[in-house]
Protein backbone atom coordinates (compact mmCIF):
# COMPACT_ATOMS: atom_id res chain seq x y z
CA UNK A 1 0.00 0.00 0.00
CA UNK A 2 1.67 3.24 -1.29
CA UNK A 3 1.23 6.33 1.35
CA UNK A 4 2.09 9.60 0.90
CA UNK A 5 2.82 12.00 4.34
CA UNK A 6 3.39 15.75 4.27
CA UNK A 7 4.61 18.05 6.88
CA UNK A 8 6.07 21.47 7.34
CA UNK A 9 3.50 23.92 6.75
CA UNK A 10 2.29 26.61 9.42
CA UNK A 11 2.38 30.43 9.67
CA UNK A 12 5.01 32.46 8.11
CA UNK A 13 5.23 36.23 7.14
CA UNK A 14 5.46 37.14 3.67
CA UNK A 15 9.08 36.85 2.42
CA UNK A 16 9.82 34.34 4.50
CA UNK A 17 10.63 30.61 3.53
CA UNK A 18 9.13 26.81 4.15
CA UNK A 19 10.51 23.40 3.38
CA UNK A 20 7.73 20.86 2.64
CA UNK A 21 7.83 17.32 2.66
CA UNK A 22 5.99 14.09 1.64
CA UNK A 23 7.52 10.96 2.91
CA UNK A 24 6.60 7.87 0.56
CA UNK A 25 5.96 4.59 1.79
CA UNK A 26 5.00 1.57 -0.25
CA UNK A 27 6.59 3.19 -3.22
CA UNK A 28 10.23 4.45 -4.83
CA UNK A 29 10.40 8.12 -5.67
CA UNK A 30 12.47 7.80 -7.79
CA UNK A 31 10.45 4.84 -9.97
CA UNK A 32 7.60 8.25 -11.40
CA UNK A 33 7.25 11.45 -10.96
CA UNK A 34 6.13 13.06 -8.09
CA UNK A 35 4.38 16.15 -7.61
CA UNK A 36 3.45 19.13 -5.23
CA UNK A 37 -0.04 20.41 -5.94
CA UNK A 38 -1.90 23.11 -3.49
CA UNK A 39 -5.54 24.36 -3.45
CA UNK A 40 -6.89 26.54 -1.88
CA UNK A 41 -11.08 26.71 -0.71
CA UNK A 42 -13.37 26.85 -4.37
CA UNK A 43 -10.25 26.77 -6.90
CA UNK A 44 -9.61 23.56 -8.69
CA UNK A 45 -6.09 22.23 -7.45
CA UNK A 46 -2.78 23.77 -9.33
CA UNK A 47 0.29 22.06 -9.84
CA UNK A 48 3.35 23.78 -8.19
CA UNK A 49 6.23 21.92 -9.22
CA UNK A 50 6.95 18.03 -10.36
CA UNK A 51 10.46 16.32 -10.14
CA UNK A 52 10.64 13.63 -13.16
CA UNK A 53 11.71 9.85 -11.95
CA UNK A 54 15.12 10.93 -14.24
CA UNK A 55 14.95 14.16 -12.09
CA UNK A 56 14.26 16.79 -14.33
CA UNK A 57 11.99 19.43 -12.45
CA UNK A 58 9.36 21.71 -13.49
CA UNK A 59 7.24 24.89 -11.88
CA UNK A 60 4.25 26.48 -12.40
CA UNK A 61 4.75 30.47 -13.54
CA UNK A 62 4.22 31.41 -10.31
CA UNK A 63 6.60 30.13 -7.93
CA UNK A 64 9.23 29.80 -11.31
CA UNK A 65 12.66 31.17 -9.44
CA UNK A 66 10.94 30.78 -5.88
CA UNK A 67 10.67 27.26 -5.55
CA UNK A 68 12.85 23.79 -5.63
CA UNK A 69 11.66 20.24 -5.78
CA UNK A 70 13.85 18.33 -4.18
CA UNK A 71 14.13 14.25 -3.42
CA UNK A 72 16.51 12.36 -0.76
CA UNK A 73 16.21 8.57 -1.97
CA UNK A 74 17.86 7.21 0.53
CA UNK A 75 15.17 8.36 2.65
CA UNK A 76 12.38 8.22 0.39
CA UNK A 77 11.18 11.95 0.34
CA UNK A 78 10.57 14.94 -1.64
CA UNK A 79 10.81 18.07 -0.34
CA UNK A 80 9.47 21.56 -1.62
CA UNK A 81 11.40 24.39 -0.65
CA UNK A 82 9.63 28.16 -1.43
CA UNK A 83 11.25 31.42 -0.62
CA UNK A 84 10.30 35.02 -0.74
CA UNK A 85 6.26 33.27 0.33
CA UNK A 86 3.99 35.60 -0.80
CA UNK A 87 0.51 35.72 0.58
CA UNK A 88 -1.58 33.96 -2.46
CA UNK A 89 0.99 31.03 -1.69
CA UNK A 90 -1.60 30.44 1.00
CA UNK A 91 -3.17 27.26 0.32
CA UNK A 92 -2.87 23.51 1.06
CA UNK A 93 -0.07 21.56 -0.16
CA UNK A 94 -0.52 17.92 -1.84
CA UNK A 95 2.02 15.66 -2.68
CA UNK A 96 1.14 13.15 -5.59
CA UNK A 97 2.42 9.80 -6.62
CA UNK A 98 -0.10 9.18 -9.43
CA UNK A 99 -2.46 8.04 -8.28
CA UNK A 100 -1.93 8.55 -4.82
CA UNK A 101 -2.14 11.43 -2.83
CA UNK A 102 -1.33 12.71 0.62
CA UNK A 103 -3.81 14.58 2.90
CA UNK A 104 -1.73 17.95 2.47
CA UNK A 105 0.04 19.91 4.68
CA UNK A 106 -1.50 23.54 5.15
CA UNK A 107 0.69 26.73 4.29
CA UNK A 108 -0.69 30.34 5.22
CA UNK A 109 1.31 33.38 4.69
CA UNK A 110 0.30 36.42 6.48
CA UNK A 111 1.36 39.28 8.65
């Protein structure tokens, strides 16, 4: 059974930074892709950034030059870090192992 677990969300000010993570079980990282996704209340979810089994990454526009994808194999997790948080990064972060998802980690920037 594949599981998907993501921490490190909370409060932070605008400009400041957050490392996600989503620790896989059941599953190798590195075997697909795996992606960060985040929604917030009434929008469809958006994906934020994907790292490639190979490990190519990509990013959505809007966190482009902000944002790193990031994967430790030897401990089975992929991280997201975002800098300079900005307050419509406020939303809650997925991972997703297609098809498998985590039950998201919230992230709320504010002052």
């Amino acid at each position: 059974q594949v599981e998907l677990v993501e921490s490190g969300g909370g409060l932070v000010q605008p400009g400041g930074s957050l490392r996600l993570s989503c620790v896989v079980s059941g599953a190798i990282i590195s075997s697909a892709p795996v992606a960060w996704y985040r929604q917030v209340p009434g929008k469809e979810r958006e994906l934020v950034a994907i790292i490639a089994s190979e490990g190519t990454t990509h990013y959505t526009d809007s966190v482009r030059g902000r944002c790193t994808i990031s994967r430790d194999n030897a401990k089975n997790t992929v991280y997201l870090q975002i800098d300079t948080l900005k307050p419509e990064d406020t939303a809650r972060y997925y991972c997703n192992k297609s098809p498998y998802w985590g039950q998201g980690t919230q992230v709320t920037v504010s002052s």
